[in-house]
N, C-alpha and C. Protein backbone atom coordinates (compact mmCIF):
# COMPACT_ATOMS: atom_id res chain seq x y z
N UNK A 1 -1.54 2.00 -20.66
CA UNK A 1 -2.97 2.23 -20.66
C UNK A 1 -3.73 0.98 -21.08
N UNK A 2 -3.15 0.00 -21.81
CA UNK A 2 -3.71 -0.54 -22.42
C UNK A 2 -3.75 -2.11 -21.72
N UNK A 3 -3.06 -2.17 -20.53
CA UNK A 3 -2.56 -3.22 -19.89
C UNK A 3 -3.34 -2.90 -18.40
N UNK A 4 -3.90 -1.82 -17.95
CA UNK A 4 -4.68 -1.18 -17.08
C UNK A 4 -6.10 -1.65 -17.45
N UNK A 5 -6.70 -1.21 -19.00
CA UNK A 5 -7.76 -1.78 -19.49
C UNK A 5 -7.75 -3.01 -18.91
N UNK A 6 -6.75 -3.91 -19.67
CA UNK A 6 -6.95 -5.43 -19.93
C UNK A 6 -7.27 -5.88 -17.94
N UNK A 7 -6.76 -5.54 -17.30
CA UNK A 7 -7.12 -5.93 -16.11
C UNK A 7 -8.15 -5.57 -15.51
N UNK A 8 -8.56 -4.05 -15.71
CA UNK A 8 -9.93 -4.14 -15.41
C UNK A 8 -10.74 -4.94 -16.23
N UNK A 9 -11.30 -5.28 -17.03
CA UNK A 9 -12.01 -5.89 -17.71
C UNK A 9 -11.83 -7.90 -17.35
N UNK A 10 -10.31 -8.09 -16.90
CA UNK A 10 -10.29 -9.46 -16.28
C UNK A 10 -11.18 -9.03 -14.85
N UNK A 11 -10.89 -8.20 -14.57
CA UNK A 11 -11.74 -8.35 -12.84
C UNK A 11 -12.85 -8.27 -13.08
N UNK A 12 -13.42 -7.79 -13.81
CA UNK A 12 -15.09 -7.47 -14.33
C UNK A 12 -15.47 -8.40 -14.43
N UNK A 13 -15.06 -9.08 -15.10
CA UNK A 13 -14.81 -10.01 -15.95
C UNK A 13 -15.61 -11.79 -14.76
N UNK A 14 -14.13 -11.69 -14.13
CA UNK A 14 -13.92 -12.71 -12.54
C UNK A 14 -15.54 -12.55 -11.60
N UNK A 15 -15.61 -10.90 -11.43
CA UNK A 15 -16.86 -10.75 -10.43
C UNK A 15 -18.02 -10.97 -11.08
N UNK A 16 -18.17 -10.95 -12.63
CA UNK A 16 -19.36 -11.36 -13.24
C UNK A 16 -19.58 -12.63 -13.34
N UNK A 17 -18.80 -13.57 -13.10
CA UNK A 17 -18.75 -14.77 -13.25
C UNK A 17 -19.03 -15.48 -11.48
N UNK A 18 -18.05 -14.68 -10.83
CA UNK A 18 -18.84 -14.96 -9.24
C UNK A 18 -20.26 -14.82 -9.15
N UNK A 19 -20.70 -13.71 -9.36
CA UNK A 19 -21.86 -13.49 -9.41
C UNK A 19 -23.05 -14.35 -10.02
N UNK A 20 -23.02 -14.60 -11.03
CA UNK A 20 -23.86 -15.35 -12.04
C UNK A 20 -23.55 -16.94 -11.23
N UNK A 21 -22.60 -17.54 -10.84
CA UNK A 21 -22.40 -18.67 -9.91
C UNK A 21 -23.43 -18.44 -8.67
N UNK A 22 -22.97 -17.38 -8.08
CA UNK A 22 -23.71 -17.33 -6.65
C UNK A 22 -25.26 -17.06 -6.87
N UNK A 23 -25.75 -16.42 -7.84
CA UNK A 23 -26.70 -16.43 -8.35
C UNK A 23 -27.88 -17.52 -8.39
N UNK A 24 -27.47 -18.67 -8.24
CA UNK A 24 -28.11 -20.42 -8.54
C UNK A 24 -28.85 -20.17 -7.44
N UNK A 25 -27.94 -19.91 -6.52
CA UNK A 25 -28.95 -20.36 -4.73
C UNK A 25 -28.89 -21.73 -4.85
N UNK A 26 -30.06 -21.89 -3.66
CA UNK A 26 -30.25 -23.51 -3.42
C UNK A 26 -31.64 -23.27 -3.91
N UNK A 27 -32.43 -22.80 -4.48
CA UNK A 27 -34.20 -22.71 -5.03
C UNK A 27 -34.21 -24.04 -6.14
N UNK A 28 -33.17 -24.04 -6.74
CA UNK A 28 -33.20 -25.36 -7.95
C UNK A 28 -32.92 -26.86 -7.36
N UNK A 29 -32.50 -26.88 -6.33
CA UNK A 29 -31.95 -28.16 -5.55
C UNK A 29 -33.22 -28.61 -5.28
N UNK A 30 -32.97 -29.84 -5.54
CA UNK A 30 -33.89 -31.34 -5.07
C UNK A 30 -33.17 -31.36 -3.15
N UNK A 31 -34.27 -31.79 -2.57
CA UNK A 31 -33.86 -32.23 -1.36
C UNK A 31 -32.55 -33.47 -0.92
N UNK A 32 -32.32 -33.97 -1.44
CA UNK A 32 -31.14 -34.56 -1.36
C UNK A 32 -29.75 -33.66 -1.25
N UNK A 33 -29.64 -33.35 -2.17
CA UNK A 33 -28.99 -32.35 -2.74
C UNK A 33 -29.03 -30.94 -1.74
N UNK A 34 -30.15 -30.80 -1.21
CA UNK A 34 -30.16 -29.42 0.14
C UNK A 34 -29.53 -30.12 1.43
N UNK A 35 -29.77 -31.57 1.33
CA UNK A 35 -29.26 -31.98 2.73
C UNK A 35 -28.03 -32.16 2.45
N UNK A 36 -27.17 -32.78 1.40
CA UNK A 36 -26.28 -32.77 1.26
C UNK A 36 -25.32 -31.03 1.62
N UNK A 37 -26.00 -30.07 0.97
CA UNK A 37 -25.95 -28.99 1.27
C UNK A 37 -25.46 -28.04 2.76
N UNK A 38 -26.45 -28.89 3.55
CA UNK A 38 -27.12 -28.38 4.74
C UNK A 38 -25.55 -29.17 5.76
N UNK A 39 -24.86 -30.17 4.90
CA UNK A 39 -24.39 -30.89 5.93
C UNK A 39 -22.90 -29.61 5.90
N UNK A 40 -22.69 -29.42 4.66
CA UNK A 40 -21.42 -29.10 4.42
C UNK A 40 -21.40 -27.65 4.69
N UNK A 41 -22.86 -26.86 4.76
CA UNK A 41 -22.80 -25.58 5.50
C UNK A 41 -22.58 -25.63 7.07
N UNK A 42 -23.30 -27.18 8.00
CA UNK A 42 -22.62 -26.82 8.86
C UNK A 42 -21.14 -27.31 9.54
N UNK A 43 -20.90 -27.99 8.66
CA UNK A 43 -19.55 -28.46 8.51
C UNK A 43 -18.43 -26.97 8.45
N UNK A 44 -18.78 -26.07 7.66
CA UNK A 44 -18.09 -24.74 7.45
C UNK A 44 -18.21 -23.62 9.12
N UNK A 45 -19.65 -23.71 8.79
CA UNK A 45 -20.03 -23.05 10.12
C UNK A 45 -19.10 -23.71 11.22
N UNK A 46 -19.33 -24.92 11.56
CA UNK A 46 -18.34 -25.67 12.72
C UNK A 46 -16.83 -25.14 12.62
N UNK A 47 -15.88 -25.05 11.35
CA UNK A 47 -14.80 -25.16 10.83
C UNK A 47 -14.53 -23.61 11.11
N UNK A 48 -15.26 -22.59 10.71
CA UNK A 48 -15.19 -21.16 11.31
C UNK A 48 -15.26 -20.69 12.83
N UNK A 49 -15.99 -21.48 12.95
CA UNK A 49 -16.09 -21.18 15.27
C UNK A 49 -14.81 -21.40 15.65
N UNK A 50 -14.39 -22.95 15.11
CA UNK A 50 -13.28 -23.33 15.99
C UNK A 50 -11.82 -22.62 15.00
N UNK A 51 -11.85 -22.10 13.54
CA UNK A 51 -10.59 -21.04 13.72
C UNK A 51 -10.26 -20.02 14.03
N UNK A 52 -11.81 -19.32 14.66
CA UNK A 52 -11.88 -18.20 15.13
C UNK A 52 -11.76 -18.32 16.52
N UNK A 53 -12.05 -19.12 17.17
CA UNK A 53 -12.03 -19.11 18.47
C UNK A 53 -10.31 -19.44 19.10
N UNK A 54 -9.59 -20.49 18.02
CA UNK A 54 -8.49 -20.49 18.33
C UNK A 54 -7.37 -19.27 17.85
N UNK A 55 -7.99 -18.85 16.92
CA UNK A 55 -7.22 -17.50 16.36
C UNK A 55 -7.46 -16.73 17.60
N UNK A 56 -8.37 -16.07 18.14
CA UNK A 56 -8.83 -15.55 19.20
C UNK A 56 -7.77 -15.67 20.40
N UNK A 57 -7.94 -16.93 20.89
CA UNK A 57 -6.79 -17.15 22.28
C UNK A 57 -5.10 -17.60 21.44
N UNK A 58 -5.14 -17.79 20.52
CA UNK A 58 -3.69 -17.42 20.20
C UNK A 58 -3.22 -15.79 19.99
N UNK A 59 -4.13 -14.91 19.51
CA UNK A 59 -4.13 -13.69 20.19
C UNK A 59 -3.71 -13.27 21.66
N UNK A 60 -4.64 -13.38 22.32
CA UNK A 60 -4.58 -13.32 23.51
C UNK A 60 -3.18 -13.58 23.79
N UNK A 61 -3.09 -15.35 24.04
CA UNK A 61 -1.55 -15.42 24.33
C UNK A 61 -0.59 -14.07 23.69
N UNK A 62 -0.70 -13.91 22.48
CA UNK A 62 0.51 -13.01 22.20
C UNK A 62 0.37 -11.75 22.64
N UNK A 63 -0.63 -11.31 23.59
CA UNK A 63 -0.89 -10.31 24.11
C UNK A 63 0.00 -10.34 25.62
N UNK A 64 -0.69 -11.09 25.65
CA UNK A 64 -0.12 -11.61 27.16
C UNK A 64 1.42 -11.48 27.67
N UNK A 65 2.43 -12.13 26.37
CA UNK A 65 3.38 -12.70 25.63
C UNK A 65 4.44 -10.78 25.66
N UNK A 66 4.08 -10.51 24.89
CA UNK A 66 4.21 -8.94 24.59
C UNK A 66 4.20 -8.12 26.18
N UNK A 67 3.27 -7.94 26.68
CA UNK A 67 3.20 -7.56 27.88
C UNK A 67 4.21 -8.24 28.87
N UNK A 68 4.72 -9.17 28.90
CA UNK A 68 5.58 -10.36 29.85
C UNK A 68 6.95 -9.54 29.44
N UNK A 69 7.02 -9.39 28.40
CA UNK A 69 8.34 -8.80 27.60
C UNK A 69 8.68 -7.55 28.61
N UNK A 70 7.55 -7.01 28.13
CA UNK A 70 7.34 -5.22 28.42
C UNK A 70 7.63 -4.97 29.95
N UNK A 71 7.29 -5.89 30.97
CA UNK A 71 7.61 -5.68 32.37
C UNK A 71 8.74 -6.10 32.49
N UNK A 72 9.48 -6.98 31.31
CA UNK A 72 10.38 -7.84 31.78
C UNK A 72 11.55 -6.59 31.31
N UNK A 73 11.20 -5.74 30.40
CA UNK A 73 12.41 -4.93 30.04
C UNK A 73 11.67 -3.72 30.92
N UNK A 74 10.90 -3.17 31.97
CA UNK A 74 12.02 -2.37 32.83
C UNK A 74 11.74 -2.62 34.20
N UNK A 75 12.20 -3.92 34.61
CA UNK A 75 12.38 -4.22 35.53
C UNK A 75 13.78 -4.63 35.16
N UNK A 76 14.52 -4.76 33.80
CA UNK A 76 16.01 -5.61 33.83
C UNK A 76 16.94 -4.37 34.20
N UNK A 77 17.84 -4.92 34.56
CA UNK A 77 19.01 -3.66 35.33
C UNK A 77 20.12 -3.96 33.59
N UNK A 78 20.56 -5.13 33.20
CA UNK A 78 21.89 -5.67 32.93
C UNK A 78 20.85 -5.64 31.03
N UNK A 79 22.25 -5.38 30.23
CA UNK A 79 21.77 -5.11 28.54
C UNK A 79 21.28 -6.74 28.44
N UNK A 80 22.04 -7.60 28.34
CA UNK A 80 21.12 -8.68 28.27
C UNK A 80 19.64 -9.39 28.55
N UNK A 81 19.71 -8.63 29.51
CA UNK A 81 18.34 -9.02 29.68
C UNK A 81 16.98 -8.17 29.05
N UNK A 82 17.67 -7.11 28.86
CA UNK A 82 16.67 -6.34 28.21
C UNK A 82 16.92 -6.61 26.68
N UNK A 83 17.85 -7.08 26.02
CA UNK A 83 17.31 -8.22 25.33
C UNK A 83 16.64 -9.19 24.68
N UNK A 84 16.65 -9.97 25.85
CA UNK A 84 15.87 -11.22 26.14
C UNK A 84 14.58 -10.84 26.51
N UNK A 85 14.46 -10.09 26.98
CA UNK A 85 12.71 -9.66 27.11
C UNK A 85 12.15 -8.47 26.08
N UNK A 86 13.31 -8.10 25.46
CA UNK A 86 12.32 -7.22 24.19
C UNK A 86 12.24 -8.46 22.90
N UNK A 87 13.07 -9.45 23.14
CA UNK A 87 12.62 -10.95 21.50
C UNK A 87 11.45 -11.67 22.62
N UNK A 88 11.26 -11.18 23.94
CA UNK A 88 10.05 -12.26 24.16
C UNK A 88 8.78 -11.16 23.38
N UNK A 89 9.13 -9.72 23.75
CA UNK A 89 8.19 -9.11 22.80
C UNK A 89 7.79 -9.00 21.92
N UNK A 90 9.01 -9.20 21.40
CA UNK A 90 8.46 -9.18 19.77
C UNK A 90 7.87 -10.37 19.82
N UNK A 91 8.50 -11.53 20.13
CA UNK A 91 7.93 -12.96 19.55
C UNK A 91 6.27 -12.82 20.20
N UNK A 92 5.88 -11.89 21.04
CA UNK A 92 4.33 -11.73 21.64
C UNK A 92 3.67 -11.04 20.66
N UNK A 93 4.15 -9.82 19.93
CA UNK A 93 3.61 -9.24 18.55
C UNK A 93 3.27 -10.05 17.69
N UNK A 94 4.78 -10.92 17.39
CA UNK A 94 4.46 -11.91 15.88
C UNK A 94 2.76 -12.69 16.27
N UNK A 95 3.27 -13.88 17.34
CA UNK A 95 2.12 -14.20 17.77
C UNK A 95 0.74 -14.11 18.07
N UNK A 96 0.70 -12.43 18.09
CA UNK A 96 -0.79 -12.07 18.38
C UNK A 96 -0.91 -11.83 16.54
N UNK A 97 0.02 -11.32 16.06
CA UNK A 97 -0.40 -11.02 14.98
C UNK A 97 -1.27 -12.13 14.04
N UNK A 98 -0.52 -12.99 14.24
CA UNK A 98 -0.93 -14.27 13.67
C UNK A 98 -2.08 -14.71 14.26
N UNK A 99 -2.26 -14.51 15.51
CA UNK A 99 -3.47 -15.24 15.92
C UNK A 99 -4.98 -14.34 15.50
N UNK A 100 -4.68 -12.69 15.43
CA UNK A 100 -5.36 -11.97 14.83
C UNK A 100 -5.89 -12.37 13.31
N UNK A 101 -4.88 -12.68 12.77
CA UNK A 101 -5.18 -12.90 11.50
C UNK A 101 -5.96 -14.09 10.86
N UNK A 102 -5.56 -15.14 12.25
CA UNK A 102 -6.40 -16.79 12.07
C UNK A 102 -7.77 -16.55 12.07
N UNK A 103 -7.80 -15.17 13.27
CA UNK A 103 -9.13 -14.99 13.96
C UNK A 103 -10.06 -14.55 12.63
N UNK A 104 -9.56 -13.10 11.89
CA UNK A 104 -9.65 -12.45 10.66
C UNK A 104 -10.06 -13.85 9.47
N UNK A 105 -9.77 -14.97 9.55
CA UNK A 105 -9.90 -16.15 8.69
C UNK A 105 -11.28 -16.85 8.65
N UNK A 106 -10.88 -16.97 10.15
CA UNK A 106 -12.62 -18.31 10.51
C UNK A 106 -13.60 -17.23 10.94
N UNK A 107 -13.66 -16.17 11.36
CA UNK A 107 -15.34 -14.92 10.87
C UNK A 107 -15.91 -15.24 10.11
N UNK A 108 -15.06 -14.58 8.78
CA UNK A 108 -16.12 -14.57 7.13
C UNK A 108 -16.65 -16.24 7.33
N UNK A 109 -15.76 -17.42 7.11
CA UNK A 109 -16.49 -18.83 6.97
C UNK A 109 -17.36 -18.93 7.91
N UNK A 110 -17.14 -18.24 9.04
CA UNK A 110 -18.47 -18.75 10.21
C UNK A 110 -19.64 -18.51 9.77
N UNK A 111 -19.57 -16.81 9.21
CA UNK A 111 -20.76 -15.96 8.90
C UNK A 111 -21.46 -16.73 7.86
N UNK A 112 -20.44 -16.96 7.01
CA UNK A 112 -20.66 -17.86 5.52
C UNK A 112 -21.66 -18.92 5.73
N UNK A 113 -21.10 -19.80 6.56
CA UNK A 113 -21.51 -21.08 7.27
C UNK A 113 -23.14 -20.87 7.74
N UNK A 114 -23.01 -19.84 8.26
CA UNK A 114 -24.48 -19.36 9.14
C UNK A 114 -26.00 -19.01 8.05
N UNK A 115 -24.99 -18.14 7.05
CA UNK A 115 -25.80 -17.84 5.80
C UNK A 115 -26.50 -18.68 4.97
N UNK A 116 -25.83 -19.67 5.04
CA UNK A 116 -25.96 -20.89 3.69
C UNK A 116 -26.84 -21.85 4.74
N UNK A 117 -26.38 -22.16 5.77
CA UNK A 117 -27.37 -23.33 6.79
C UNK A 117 -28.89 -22.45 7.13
N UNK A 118 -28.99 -21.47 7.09
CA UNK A 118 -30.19 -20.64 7.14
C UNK A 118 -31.15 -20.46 5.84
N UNK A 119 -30.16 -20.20 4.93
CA UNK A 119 -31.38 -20.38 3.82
C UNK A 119 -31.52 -21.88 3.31
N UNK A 120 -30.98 -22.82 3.35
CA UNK A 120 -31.08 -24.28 3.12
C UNK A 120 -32.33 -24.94 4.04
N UNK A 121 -32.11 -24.36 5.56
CA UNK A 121 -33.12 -24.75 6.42
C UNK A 121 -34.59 -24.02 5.75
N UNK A 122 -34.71 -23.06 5.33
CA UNK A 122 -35.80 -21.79 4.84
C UNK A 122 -35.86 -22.95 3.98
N UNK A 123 -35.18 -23.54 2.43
CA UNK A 123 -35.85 -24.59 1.21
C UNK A 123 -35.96 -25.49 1.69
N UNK A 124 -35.83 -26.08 2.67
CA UNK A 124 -36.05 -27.77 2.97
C UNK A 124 -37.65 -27.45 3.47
N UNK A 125 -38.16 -26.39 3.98
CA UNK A 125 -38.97 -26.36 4.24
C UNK A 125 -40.09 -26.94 3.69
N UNK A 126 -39.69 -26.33 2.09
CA UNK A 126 -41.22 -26.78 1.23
C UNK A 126 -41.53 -27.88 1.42
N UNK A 127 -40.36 -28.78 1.37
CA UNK A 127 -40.03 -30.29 0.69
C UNK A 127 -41.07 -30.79 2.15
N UNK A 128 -41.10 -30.26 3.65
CA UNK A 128 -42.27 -30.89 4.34
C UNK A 128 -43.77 -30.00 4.33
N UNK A 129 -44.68 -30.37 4.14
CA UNK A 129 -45.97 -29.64 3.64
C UNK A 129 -46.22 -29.55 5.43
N UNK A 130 -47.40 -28.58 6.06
CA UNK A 130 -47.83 -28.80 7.20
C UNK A 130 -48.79 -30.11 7.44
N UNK A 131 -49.01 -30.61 8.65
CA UNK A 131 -49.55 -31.58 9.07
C UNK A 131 -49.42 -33.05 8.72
N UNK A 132 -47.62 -32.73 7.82
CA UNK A 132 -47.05 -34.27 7.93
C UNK A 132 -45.76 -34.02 9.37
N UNK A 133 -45.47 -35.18 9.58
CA UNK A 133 -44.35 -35.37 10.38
C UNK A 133 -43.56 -36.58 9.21
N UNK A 134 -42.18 -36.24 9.36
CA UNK A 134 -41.20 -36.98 9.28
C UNK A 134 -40.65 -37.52 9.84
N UNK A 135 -39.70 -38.40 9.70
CA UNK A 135 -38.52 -38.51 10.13
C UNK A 135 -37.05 -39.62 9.05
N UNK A 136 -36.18 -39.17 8.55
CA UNK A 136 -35.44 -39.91 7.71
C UNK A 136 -36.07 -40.68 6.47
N UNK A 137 -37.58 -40.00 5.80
CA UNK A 137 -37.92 -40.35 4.86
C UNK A 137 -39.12 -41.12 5.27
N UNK A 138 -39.84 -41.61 6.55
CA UNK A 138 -40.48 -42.12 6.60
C UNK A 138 -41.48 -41.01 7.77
N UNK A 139 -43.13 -40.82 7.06
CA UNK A 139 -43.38 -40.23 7.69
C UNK A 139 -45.46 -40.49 7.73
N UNK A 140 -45.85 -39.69 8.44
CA UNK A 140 -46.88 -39.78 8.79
C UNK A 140 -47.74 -38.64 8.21
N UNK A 141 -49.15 -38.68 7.70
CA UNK A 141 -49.86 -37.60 6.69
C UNK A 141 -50.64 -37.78 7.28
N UNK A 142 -51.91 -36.50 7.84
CA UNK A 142 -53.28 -37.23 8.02
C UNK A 142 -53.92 -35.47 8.01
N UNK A 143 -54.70 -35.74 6.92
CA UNK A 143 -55.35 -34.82 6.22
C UNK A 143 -57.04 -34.96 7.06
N UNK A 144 -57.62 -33.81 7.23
CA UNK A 144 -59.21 -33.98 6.79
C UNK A 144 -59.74 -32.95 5.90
């Protein structure tokens, strides 16, 4: 009972501390610091498309893979070969499995990615007032 406690109270514990982290936002960041921000959200975002997209068609293949098996064992007459085309099956399971799971990987970071480059773009905002233009720090004001 007392070793049940102690772990709930570490997890409580862990998510209160996530929390109070995630908590900051980007509202306290100086603009430097948001672009710096801004680069490495879409750096994540980028890094999630492409493990999801390859998780995705490594799926596929093992779909494909699995199915190749599956015609291949009953079309075989002879035990060997049925076999050899139920390990191409399986090895089409393992494969999709895995590629499912890559896919299951780069989502959350994409979404992540999408989240964080969206509200960074929303604070950089302030940092330009209307009726200036920028560009890389050098920019143009003209008030009446």
């Amino acid at each position: 009972m007392v070793e049940k406690m102690k772990k709930l109270i570490f997890v409580l514990l862990l998510i209160l501390f996530a929390l109070s982290v995630n908590a900051q936002g980007v509202s306290s960041l100086n603009q430097d610091q948001l672009n710096l921000a801004l680069k490495k959200s879409q750096n994540l975002l980028g890094t999630g498309a492409t493990v999801t997209v390859v998780g995705t068609v490594t799926g596929i293949v093992g779909l494909v893979m699995y199915f190749n098996g599956l015609t291949g064992i009953s079309s075989s007459n002879n035990y060997s070969g049925i076999d050899d085309n139920f390990n191409k099956s399986m090895k089409g399971v393992i494969v999709g499995l895995v590629g499912g799971g890559v896919a299951c990987i780069g989502l959350p970071l994409w979404i992540m990615g999408a989240i964080n480059k969206n509200e960074i773009e929303i604070a950089l905002v302030k940092f330009n007032p209307k009726g200036s233009t920028s560009i890389n720090g050098i920019g143009l004001k003209i008030r009446f």
